[in-house]
N, C-alpha and C. Protein backbone atom coordinates (compact mmCIF):
# COMPACT_ATOMS: atom_id res chain seq x y z
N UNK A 1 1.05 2.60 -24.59
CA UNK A 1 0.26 3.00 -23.44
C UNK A 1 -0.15 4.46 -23.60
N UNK A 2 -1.21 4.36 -23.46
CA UNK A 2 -1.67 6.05 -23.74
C UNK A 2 -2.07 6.67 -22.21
N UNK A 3 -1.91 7.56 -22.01
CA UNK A 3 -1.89 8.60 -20.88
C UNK A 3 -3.43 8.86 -20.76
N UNK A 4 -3.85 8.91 -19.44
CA UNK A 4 -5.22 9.50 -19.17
C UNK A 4 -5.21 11.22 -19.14
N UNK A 5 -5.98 11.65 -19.30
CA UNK A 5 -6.17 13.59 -19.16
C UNK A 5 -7.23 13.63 -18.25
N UNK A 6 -7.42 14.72 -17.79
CA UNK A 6 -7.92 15.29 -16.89
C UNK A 6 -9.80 15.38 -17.32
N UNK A 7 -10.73 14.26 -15.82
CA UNK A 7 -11.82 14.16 -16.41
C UNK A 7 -12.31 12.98 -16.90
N UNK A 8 -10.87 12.28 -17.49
CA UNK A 8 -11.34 10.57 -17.79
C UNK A 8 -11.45 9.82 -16.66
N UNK A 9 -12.42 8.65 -16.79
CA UNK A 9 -12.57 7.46 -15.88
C UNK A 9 -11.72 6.56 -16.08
N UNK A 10 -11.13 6.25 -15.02
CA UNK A 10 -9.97 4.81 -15.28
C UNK A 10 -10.29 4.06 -14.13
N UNK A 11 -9.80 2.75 -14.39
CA UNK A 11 -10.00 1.34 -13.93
C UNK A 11 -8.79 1.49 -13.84
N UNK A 12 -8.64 0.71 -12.46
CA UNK A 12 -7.21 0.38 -11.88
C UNK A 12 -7.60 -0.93 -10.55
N UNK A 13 -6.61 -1.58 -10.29
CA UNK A 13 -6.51 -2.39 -8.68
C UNK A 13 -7.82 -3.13 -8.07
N UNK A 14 -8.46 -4.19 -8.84
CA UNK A 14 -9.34 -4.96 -8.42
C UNK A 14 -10.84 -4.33 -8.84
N UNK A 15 -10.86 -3.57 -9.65
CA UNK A 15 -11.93 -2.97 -10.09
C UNK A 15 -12.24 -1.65 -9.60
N UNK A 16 -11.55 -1.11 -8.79
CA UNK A 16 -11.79 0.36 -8.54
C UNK A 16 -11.41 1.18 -9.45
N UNK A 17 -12.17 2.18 -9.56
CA UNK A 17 -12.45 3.18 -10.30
C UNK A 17 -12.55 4.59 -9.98
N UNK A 18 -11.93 5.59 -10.83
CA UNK A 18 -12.46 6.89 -10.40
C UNK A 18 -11.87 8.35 -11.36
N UNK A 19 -12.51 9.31 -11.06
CA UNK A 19 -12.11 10.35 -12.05
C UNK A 19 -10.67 11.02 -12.14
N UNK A 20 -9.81 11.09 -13.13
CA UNK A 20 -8.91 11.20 -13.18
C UNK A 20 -8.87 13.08 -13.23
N UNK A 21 -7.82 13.63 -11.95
CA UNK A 21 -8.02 14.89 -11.47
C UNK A 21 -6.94 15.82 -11.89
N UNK A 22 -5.66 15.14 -12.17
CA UNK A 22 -4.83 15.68 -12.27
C UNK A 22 -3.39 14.42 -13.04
N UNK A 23 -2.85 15.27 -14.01
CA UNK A 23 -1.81 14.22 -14.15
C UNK A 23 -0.72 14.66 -14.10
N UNK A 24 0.26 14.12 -13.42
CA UNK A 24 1.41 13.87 -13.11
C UNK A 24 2.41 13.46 -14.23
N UNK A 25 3.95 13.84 -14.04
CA UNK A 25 4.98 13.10 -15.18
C UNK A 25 4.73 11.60 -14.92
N UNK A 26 4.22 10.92 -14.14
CA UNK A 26 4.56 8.93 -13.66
C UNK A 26 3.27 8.47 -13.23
N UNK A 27 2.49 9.69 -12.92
CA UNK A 27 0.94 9.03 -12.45
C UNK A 27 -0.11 10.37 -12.18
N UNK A 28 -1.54 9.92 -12.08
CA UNK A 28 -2.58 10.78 -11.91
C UNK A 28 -2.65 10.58 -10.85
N UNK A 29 -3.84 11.68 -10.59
CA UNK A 29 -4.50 11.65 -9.29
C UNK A 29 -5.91 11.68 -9.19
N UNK A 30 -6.77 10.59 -8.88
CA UNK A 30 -7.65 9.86 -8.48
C UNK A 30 -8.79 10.65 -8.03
N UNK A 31 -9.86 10.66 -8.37
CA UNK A 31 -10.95 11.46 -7.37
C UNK A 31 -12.03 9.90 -7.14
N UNK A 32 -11.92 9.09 -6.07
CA UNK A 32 -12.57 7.87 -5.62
C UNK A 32 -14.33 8.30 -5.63
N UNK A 33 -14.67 9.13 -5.53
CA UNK A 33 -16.33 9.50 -4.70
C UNK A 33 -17.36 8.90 -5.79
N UNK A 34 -16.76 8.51 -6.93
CA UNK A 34 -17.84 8.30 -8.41
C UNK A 34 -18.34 6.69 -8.15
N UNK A 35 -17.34 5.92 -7.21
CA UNK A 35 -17.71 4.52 -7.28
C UNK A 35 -19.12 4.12 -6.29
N UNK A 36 -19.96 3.81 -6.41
CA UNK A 36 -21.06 3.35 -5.99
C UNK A 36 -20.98 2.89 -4.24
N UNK A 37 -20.23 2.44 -4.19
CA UNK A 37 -19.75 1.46 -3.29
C UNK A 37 -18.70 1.94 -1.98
N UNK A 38 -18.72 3.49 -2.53
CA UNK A 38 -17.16 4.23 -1.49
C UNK A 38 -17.57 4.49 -0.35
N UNK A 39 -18.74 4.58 -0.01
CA UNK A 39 -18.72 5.19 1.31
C UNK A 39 -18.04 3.25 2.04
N UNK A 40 -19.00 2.20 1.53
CA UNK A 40 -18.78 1.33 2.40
C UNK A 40 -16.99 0.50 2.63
N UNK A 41 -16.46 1.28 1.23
CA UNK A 41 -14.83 0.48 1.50
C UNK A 41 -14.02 1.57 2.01
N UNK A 42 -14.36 2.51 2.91
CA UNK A 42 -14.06 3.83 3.60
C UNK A 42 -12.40 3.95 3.58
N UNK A 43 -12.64 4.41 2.20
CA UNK A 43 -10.90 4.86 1.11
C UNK A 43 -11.21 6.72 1.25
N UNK A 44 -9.44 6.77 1.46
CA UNK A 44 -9.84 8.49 1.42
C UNK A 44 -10.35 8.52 0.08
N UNK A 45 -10.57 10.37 -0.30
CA UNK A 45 -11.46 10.79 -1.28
C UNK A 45 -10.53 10.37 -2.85
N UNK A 46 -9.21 10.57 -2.49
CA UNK A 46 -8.65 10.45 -3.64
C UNK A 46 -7.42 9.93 -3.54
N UNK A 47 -6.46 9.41 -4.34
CA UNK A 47 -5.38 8.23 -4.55
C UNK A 47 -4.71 8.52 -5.61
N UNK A 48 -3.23 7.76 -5.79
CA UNK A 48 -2.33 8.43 -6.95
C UNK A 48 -1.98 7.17 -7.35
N UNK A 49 -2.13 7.02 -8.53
CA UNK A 49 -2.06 5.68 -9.70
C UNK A 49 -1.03 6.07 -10.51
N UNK A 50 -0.09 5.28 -10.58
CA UNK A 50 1.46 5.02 -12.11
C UNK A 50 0.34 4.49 -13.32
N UNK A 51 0.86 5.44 -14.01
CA UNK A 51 0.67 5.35 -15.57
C UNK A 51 0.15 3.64 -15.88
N UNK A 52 1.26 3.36 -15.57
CA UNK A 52 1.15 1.66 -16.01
C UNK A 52 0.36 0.90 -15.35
N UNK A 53 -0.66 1.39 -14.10
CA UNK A 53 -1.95 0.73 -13.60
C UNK A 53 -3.31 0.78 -13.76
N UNK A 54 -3.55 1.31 -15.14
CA UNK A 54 -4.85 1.64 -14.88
C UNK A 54 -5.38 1.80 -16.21
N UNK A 55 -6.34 1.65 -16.43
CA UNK A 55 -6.81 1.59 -18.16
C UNK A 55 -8.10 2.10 -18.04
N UNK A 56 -7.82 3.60 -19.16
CA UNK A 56 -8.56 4.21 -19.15
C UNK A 56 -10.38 3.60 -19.88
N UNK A 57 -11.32 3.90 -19.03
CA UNK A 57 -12.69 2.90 -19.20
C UNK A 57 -13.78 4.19 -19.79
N UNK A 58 -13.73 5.47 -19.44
CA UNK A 58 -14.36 6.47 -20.29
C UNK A 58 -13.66 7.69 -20.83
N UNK A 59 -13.77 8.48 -21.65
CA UNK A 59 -13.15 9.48 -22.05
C UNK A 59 -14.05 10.82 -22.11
């Protein structure tokens, strides 16, 4: 399992997506605003994902 860095896009939890802001020893932290679709599934701006959920989709 390779670790996301700061800046990559990851896929996680039913297809959501978003810029990875910060990483953590067990998980990142999420910046949600990049997905097309956020205003209408009215998620705060950002969210914290475990390592082991999410696969990184750009670098």
């Amino acid at each position: 399992m390779r670790k996301a860095s700061v800046g990559n896009v990851v896929a996680f939890k039913d297809g959501m997506k978003g810029i990875v802001e910060k990483v953590n020893e067990n998980s990142v932290i999420v910046n949600l605003t990049c997905m097309e679709n956020f205003l209408e599934l009215e998620l705060d701006e950002r969210t914290v994902v475990n390592h082991k959920n999410y696969t990184i989709i750009e670098e």
